[in-house]
Structures are given as C-alpha cells and as structure tokens.
Protein backbone atom coordinates (compact mmCIF):
# COMPACT_ATOMS: atom_id res chain seq x y z
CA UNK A 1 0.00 0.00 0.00
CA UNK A 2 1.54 3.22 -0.97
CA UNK A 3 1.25 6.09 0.76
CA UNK A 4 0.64 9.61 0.22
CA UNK A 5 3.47 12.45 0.51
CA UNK A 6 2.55 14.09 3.44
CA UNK A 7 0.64 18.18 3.30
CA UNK A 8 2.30 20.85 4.52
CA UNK A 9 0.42 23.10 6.84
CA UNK A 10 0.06 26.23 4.61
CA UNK A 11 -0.82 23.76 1.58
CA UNK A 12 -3.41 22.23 3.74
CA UNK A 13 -4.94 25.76 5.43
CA UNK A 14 -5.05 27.08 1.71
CA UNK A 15 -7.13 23.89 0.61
CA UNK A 16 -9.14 24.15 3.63
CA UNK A 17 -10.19 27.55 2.67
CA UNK A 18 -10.55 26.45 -0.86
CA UNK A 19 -13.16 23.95 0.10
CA UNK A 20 -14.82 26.29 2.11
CA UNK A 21 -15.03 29.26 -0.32
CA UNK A 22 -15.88 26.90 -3.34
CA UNK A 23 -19.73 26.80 -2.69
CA UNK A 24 -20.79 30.68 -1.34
CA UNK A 25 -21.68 32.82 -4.40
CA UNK A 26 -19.90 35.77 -5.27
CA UNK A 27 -21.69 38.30 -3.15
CA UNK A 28 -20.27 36.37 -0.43
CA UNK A 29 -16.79 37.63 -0.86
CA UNK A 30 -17.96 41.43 -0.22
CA UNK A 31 -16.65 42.15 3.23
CA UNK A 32 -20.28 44.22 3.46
CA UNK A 33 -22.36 40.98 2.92
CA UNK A 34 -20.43 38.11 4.61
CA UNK A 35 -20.03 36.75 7.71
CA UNK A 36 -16.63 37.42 9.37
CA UNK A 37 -14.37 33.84 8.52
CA UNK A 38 -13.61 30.75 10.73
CA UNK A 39 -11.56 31.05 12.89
CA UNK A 40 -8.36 30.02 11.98
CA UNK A 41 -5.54 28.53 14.70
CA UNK A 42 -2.93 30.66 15.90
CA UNK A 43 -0.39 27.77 14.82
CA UNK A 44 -2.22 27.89 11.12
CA UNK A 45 -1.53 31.49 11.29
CA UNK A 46 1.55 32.09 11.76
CA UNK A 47 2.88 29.10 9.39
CA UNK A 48 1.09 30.68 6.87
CA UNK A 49 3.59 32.36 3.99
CA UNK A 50 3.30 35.97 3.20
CA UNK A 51 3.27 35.10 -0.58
CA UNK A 52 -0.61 32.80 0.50
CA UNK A 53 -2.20 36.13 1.05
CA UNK A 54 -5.29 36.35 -0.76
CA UNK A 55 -6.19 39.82 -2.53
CA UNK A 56 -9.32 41.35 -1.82
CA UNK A 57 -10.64 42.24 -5.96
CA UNK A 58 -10.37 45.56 -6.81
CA UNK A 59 -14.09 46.16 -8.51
CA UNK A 60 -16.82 44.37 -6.85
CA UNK A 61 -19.84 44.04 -9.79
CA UNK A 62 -22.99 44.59 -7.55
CA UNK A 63 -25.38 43.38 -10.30
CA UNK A 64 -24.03 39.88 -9.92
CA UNK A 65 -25.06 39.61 -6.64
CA UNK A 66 -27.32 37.31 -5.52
CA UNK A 67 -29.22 39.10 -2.34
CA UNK A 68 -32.33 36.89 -2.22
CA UNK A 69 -29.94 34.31 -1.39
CA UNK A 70 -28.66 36.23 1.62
CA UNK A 71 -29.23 34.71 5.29
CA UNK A 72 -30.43 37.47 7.19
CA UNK A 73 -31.23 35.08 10.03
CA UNK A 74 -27.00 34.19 10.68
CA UNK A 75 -26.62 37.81 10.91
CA UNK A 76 -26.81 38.93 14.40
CA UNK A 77 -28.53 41.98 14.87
CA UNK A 78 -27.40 42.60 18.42
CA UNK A 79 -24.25 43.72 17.50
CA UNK A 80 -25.63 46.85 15.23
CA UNK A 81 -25.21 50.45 16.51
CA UNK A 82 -28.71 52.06 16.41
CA UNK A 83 -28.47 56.07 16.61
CA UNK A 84 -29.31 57.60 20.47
CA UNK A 85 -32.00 59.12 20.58
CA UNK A 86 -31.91 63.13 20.49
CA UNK A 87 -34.44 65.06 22.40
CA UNK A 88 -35.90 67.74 20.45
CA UNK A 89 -34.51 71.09 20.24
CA UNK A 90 -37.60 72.90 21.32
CA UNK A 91 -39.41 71.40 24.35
CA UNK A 92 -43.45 70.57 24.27
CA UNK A 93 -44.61 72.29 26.84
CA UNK A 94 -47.18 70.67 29.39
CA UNK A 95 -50.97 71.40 28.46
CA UNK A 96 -52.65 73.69 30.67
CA UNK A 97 -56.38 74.38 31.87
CA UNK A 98 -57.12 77.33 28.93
CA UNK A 99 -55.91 74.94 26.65
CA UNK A 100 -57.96 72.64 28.00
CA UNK A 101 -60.96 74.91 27.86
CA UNK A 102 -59.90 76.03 24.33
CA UNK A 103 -60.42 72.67 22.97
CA UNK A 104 -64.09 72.33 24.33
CA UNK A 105 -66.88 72.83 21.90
CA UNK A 106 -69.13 75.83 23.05
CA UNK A 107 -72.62 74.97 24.41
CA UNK A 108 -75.61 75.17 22.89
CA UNK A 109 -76.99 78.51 23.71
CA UNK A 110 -73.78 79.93 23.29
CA UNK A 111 -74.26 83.30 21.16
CA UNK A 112 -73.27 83.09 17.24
CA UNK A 113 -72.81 86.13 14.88
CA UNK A 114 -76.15 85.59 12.72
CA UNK A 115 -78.25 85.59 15.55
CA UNK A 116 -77.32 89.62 16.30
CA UNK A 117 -79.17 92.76 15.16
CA UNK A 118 -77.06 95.11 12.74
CA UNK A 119 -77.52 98.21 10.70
CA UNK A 120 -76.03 100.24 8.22
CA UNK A 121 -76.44 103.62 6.64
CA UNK A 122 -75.15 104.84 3.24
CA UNK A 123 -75.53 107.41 1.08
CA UNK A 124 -73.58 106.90 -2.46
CA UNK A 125 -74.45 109.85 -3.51
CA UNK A 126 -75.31 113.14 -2.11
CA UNK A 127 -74.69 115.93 -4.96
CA UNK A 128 -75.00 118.96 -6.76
CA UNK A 129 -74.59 120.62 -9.88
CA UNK A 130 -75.20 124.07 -11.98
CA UNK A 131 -76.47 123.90 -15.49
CA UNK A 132 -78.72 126.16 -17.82
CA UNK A 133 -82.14 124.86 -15.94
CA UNK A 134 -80.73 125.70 -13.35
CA UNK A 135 -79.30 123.83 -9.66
CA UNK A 136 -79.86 120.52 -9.42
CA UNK A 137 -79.60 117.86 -6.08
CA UNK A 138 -79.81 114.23 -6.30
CA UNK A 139 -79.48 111.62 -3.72
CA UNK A 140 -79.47 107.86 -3.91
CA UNK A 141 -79.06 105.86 -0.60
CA UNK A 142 -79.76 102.61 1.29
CA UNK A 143 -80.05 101.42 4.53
CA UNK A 144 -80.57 98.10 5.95
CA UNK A 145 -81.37 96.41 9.68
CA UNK A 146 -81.38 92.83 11.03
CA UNK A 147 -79.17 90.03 11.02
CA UNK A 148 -76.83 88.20 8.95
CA UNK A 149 -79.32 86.16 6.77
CA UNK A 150 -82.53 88.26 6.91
CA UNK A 151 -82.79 91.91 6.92
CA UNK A 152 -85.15 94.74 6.23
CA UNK A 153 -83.69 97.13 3.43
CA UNK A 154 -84.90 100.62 2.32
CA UNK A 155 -83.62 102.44 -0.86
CA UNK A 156 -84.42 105.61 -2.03
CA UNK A 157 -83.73 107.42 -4.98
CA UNK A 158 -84.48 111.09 -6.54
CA UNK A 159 -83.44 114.18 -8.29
CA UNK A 160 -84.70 117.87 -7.83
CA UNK A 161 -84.13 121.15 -10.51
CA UNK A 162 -84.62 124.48 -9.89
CA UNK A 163 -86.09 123.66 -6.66
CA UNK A 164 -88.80 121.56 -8.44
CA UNK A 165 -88.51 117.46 -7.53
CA UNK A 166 -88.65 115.69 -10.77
CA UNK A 167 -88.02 112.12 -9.42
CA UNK A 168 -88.06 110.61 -6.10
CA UNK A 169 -88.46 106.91 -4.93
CA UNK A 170 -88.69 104.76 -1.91
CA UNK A 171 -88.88 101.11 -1.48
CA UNK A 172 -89.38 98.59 1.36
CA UNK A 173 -87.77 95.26 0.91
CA UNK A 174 -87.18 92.01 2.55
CA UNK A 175 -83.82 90.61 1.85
CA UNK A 176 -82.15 86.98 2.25
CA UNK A 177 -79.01 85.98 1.63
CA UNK A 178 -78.58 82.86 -0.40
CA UNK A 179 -75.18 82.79 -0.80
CA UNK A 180 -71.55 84.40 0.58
CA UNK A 181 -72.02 87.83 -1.57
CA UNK A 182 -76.01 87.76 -2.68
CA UNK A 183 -78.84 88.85 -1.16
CA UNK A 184 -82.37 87.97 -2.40
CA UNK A 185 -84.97 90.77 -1.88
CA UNK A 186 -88.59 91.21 -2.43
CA UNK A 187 -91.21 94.14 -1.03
CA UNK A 188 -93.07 97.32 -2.55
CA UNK A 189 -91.77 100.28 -4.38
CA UNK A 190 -94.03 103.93 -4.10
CA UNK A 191 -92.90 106.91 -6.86
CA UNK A 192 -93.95 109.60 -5.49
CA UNK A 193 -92.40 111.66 -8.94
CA UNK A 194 -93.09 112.27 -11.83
CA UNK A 195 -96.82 112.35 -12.31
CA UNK A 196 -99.15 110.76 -9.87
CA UNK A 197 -97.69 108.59 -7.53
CA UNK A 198 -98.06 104.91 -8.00
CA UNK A 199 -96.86 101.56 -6.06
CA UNK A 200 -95.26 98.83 -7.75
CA UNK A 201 -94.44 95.26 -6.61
CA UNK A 202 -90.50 94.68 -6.57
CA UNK A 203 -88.54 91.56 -6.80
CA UNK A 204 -84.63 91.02 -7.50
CA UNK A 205 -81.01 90.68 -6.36
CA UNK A 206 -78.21 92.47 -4.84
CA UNK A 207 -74.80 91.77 -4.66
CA UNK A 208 -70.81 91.49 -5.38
CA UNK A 209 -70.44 89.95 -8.93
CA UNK A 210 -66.95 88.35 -9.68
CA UNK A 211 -64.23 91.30 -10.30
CA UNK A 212 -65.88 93.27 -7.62
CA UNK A 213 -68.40 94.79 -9.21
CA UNK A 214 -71.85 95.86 -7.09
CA UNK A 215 -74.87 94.97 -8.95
CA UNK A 216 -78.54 95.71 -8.24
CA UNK A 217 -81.32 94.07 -10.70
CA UNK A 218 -84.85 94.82 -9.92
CA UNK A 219 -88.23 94.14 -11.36
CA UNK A 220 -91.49 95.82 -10.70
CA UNK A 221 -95.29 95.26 -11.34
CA UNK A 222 -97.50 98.34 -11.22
CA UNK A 223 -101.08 98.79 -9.70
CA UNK A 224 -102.19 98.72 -13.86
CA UNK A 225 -100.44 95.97 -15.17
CA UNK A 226 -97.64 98.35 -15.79
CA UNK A 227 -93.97 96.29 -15.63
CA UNK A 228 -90.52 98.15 -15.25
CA UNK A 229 -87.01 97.05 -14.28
CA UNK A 230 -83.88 98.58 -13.59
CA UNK A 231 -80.14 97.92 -12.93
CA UNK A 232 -77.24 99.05 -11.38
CA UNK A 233 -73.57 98.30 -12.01
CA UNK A 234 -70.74 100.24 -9.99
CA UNK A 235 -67.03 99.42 -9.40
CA UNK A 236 -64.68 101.21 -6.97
CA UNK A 237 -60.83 101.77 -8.33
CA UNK A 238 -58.39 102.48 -5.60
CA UNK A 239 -55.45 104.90 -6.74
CA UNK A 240 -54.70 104.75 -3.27
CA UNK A 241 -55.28 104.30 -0.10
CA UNK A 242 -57.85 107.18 -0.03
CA UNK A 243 -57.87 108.12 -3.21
CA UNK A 244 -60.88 106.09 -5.06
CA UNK A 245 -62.09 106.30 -8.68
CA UNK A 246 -65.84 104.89 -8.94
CA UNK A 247 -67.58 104.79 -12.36
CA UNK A 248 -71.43 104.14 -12.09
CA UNK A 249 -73.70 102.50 -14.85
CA UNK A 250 -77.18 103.15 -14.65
CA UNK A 251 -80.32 102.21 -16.76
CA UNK A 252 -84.41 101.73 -16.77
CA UNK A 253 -86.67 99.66 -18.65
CA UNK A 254 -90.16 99.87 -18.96
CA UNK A 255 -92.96 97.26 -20.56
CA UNK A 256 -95.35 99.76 -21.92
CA UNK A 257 -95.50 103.57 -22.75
CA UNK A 258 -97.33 106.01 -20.01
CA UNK A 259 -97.51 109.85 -21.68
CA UNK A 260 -98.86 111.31 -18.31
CA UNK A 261 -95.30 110.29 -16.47
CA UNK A 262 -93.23 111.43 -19.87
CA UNK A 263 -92.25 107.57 -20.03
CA UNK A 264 -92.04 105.76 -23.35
CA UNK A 265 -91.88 101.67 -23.59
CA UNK A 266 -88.63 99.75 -23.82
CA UNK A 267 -85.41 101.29 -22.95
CA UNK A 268 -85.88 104.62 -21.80
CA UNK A 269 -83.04 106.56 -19.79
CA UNK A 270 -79.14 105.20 -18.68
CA UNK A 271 -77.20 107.17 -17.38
CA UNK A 272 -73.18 106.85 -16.69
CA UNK A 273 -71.27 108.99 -14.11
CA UNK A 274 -67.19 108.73 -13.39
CA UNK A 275 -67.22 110.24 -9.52
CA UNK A 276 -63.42 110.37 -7.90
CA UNK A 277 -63.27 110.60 -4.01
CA UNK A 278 -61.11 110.97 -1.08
CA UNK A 279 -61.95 108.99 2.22
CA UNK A 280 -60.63 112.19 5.27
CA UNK A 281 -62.25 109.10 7.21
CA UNK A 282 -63.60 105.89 5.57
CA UNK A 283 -67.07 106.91 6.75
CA UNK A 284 -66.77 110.50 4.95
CA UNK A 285 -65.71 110.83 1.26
CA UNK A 286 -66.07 114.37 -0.87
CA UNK A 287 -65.62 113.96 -4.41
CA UNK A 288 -66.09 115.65 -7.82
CA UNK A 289 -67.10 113.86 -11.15
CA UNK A 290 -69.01 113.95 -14.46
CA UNK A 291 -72.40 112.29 -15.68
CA UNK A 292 -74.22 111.96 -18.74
CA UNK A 293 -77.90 110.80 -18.82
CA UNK A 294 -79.92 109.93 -21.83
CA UNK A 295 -82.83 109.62 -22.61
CA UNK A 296 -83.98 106.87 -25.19
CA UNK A 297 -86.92 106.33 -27.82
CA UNK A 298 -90.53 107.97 -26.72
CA UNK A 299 -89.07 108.87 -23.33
CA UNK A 300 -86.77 111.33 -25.11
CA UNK A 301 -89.28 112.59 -26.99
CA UNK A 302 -91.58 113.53 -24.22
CA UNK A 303 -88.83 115.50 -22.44
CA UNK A 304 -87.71 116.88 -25.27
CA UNK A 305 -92.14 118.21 -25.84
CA UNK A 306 -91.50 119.66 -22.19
CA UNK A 307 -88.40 121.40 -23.19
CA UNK A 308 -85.90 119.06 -21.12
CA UNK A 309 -82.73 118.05 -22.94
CA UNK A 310 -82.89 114.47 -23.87
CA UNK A 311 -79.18 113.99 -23.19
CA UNK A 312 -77.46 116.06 -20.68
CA UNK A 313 -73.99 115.91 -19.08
CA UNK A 314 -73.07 117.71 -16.43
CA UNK A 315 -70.35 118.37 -13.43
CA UNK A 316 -71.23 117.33 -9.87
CA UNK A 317 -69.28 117.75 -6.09
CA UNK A 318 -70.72 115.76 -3.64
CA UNK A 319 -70.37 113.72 -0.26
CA UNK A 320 -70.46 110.15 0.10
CA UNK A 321 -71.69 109.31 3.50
CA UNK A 322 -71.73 105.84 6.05
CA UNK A 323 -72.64 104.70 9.10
C-alpha cells in the first residue's frame, strides 16, 4: 500500500479555505455581505507564507449579486449600533387648563354672529350741480337692519331742478341671503315723482359679482299691469389708499308707454357717471365727477315736448356718507 506524501500546513490551510469558499456565491466575498471567517488557529496562522495572502478584488460588480440568497437570520442583529435618541430642540410644553378649555366645543346657547341685530347707513351719492335749468340735487341711498341672513332694506332714490322734484323713490324690501355675496330681496316700491304717484311690486337681487363689481337688478309690477325694471352696475378703483375712482352705470326699462309720467316703452333713460373721491375718514368721502344721462326712444321725446334736454352731461361735487 503506498502512501501519500505528506501536506504541509500552509498547503493544507489554503485547501481548507478552498473547500470552504468553493460553494458561497460571489456576493459572499464582499466584506459588506459576509459573515466574518472561521476562525483560523494561531499555529495555522503564523505558518502561513506571506506570498498565501489572498487579494481582496479591486471592482466588486454589484449586479451579480445574488441578495435573495442572503441569510439574514445568521446575521446577528445585536451587535448593530442604532443612533441615540436626540431630544428635540424645542421642548413641548405641558398642556394647561385654557388649553384645555380652548379645545371644548361651546354649548348650545352659546351666542353666534347671525343671531345679532345690525344696521347700516349709506348714502352713495349726495350731490350737486349748476347747469342752464338751473341747480340741481340728487341723492341715492340705502339702509338696511337685522341680522346676517334676513334683513329689512330701504332704498331711495331722486333728483330735484330748480327747486322743483322731478323724481323721487322709496322702497321697502325684505332681503335673504342665499349665498356668501347675494342677497335675495322682495317688497313694494311707491314713486312719489313724476306724475301721480303709483306703487309697484319689486322683486330682484343684490350683490358682489366676480371682479368686484356691485350689482342691483330689480323688477317691478305696477297697480295697472304696468312692468318696469332697472339695474345698477358700480365698481370702486383704488389709486390709493384714499384716493378712489368709482364709475357708475345706470339704466331703466319699462314694458309699456305712459304719456302722463313722460315715459315711453322699452329702454328709456341710462345714465353713466365717473365720480373720484377721497376717504378724510372711511365713513366720509367728498368727491367731484361727471355724468351723462340719456334719454332713449318715446321717453326722449316727451322730455324733449317739455323742453328738457334728452341727453345732458353735467359736473357734480358731492359727499359720500356711512354709518
């Protein structure tokens, strides 16, 4: 029986190694991924030749790496060095009683804002003006009371020449607000000039279009059968602070012609007025501006019988007035 030449130590720790290293995949070689080596005797060790050192590759390709076949369960978790934990740099403070307090919901006969009574005063326009008939003063105001969602609204509107009132108006409405910026309202209007006066049933809507401008639109049914609407468009422009450009658009409809009041059907007067004012306080505003009114169809030619001017501009100083 022949025997084998015997294996020196560093041939035999190198085949041992060999053996070992022959079945774990690639990835295993990254000293990332695997488990620190055996353990190796001192004796082993320090036989070992320099020249047996095994180089660690220079380029590891991480795409050839087999992770699902990782053993996550050898690797011992124990060992890691988890972050301490950092208080925060600002303190939470302790919660006290108002905050306590804060956080309960009000009862229920606590007090909301719709359920107070409110009022406000304006008048737009409050004016005057010289021309060849002579001095003229118009007004147009409103005025409302009540609460958030229902109020009680009065608007009046007129114009006197010469001392002599050629139009005045006053009407009683119920409004309610169906939305953020609209009001609904609905009541009676009486003309007390020109002609006879006369009451009229009034229906419409008030409110802040989109761009900011105010808009009025009114209808109105007459004691015979007589219809009539009018609107209202105005926009304010601040220049400043205090300093506020307001253009105005006026104009009045009517169904059917009545020659005692000088009114002809259709379209009969509009009138457009460019009024600058300065707020000394927001509730007091002088200003100066220009307006032209015309007069349309059968209406102008009734005023024009009477010896009125059927279109008519003019300058006006006034005072715009709230509270």
């Amino acid at each position: 029986m022949k025997h084998s030449k015997p294996i020196r130590r560093p041939q035999l720790l190198a085949t041992a190694l060999a053996t070992l290293l022959a079945p774990l995949p690639a990835w295993a070689q990254h000293a990332d991924h695997m488990p620190p080596p055996p353990s190796v005797p001192q004796e082993a060790q320090s036989d070992k030749p320099e020249e047996v050192k095994q180089e660690a590759p220079e380029e590891m390709n991480h795409s050839t790496m087999d992770h699902p076949a990782m053993d996550h369960s050898a690797m011992d978790h124990s060992t890691m060095d988890l972050p301490a934990t950092v208080d925060p740099l600002t303190p939470i403070p302790e919660v006290t009683d108002a905050d306590r307090a804060a956080a309960v919901a009000p009862e229920e006969n606590h007090p909301v804002h719709d359920n107070g009574i409110f009022h406000y005063v304006l008048f737009n326009r409050l004016e005057a003006w010289d021309a060849d008939a002579g001095t003229g003063l118009a007004w147009e105001g409103q005025s409302w009371i009540g609460t958030d969602l229902n109020r009680l609204w009065l608007r009046s509107e007129g114009e006197q020449v010469n001392g002599e009132l050629e139009s005045a108006d006053l009407e009683v409405l119920y409004g309610r607000s169906v939305s953020a910026w609209w009001d609904v309202v609905a009541g009676v209007r009486h003309d007390f000039k020109p002609g006879a006066s006369q009451d009229f049933l009034a229906i419409g809507v008030m409110g802040l279009a989109p761009y900011k401008f105010e808009v009025e639109a009114t209808a109105y049914v007459g004691e015979s059968g007589q219809t009539a609407a009018r609107m209202e468009v105005e926009y304010e422009m601040l220049l400043t602070n205090r300093l506020i450009l307001q253009p105005l658009l006026e104009a009045e409809f009517h169904g059917k012609g009545d020659e005692m009041r000088g009114i002809g059907s259709g379209l009969s007067t509009a009138e457009f007025g460019l009024r600058l004012r300065y707020e000394i306080r927001r509730e007091f505003a002088p200003y100066i501006g220009i307006v032209r009114e015309r007069a349309f169809g059968q209406t102008a030619r009734y005023r024009e019988q009477d010896g009125h001017p059927s279109d008519d501009t003019r300058v006006v100083a006034g005072f715009r007035i709230w509270f």
